[in-house]
C-alpha atoms as a PDB file:
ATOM      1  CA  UNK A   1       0.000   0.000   0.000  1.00  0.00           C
ATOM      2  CA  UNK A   2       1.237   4.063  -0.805  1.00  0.00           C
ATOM      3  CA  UNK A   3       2.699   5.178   2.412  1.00  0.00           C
ATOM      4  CA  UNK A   4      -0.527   7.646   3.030  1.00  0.00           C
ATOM      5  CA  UNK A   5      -2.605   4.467   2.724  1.00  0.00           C
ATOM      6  CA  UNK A   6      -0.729   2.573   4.983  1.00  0.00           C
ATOM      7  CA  UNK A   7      -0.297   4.670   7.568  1.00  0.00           C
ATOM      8  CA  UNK A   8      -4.897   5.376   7.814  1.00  0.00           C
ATOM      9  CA  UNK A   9      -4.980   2.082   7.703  1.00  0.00           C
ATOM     10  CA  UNK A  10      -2.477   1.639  10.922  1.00  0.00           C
ATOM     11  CA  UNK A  11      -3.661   4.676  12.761  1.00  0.00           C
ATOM     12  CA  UNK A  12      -7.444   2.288  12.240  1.00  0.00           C
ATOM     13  CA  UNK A  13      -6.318  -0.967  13.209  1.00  0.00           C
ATOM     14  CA  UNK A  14      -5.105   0.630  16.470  1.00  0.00           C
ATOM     15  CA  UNK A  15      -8.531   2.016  17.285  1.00  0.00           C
ATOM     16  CA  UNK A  16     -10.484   1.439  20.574  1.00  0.00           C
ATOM     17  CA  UNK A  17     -13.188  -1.513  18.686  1.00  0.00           C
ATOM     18  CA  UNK A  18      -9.540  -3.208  17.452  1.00  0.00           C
ATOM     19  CA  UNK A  19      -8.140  -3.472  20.082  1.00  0.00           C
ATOM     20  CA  UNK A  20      -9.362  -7.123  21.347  1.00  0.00           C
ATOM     21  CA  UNK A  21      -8.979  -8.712  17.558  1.00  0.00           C
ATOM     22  CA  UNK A  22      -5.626 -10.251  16.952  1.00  0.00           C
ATOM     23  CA  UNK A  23      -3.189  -8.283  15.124  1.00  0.00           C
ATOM     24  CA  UNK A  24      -3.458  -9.795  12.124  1.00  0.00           C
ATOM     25  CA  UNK A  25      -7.580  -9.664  11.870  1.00  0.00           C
ATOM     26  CA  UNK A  26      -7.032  -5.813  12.704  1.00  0.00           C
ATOM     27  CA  UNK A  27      -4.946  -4.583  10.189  1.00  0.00           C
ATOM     28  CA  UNK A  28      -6.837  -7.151   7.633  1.00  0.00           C
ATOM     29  CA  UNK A  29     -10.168  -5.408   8.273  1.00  0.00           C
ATOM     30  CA  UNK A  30      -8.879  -1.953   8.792  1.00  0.00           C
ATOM     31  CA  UNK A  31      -7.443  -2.341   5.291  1.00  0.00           C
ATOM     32  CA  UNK A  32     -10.557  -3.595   4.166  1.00  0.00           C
ATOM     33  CA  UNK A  33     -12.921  -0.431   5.173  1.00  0.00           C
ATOM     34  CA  UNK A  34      -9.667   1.574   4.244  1.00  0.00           C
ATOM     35  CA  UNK A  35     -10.229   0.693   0.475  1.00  0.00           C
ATOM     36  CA  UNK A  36     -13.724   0.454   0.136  1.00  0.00           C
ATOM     37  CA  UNK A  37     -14.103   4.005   1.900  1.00  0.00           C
ATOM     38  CA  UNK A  38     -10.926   5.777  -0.245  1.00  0.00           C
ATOM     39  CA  UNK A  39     -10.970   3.661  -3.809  1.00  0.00           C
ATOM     40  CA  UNK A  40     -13.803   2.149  -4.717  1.00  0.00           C
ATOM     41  CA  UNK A  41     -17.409   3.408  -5.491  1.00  0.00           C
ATOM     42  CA  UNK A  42     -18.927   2.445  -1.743  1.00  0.00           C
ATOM     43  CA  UNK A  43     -19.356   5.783  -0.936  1.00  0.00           C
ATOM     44  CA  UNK A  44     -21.605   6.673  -3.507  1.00  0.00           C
ATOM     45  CA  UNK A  45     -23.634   3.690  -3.592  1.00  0.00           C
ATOM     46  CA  UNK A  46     -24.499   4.330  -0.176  1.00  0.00           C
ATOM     47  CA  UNK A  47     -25.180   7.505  -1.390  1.00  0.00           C
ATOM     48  CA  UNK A  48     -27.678   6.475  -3.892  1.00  0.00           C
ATOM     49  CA  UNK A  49     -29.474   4.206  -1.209  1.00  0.00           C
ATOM     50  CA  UNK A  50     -28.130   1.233  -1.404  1.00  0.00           C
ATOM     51  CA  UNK A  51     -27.960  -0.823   1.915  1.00  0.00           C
ATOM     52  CA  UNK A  52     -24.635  -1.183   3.688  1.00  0.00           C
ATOM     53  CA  UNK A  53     -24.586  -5.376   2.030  1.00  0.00           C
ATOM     54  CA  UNK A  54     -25.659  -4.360  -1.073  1.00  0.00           C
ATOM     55  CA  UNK A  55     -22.844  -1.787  -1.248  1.00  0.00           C
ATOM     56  CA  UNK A  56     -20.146  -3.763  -0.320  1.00  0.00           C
ATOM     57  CA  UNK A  57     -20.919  -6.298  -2.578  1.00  0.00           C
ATOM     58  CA  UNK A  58     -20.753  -4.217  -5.191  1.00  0.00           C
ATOM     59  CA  UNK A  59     -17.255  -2.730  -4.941  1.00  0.00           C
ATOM     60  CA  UNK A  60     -16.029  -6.679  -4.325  1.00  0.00           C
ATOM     61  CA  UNK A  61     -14.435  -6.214  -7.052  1.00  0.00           C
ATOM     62  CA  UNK A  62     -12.908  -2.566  -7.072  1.00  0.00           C
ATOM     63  CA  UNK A  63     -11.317  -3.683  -3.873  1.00  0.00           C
ATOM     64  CA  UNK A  64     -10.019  -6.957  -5.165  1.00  0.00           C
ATOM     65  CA  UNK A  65      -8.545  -4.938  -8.300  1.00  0.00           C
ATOM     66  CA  UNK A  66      -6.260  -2.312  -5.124  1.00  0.00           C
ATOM     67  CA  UNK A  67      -5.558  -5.491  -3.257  1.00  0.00           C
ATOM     68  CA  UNK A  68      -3.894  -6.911  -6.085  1.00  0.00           C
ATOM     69  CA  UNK A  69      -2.096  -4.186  -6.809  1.00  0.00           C
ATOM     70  CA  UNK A  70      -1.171  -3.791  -3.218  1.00  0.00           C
ATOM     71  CA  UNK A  71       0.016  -7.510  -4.082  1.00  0.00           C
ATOM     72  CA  UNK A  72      -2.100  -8.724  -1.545  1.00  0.00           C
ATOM     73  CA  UNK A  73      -2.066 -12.555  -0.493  1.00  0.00           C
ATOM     74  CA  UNK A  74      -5.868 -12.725  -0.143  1.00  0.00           C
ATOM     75  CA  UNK A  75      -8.703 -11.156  -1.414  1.00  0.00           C
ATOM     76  CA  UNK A  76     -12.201 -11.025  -1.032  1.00  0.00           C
ATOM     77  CA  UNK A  77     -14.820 -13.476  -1.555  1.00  0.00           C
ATOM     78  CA  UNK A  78     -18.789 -12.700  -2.410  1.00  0.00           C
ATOM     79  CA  UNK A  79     -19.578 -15.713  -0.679  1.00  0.00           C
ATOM     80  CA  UNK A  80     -17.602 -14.956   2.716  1.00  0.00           C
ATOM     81  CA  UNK A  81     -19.510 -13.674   5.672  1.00  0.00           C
ATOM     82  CA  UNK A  82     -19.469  -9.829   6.464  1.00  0.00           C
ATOM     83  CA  UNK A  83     -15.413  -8.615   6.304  1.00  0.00           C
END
């Protein structure tokens, strides 16, 4: 991730509701939000009036597309539970 990326993303896995997940889990979904807030289309969906689910499923995707080129190990999956 760009430096300004990583460093939201950090300053959010460190927050208060984080702070009983496991290191890993917190950065994972920190990075998560992180994208779907700052580079894909989830803000305007929501926006438009789509609910929160529909939303995220929507931008799947978009976020799959920056996790890859954040050379990500995993990605998303539209048939995981909430992430």
């Amino acid at each position: 991730a760009p430096y300004a990326d990583m460093e939201k993303i950090r300053t959010d896995a460190g927050a208060v509701h984080m702070k009983t997940l496991p290191p890993g889990i917190a950065v994972w979904l920190a990075t998560i939000a992180h994208i779907r807030h700052m580079h894909t289309d989830y803000e305007k969906l929501l926006s438009e009036g789509y609910d929160r689910d529909s939303a995220r499923f929507f931008v799947i995707e978009q976020t799959n597309i920056v996790l890859t080129r954040w050379r990500a190990t995993r990605l998303l999956d539209a048939d995981d539970e909430e992430e």
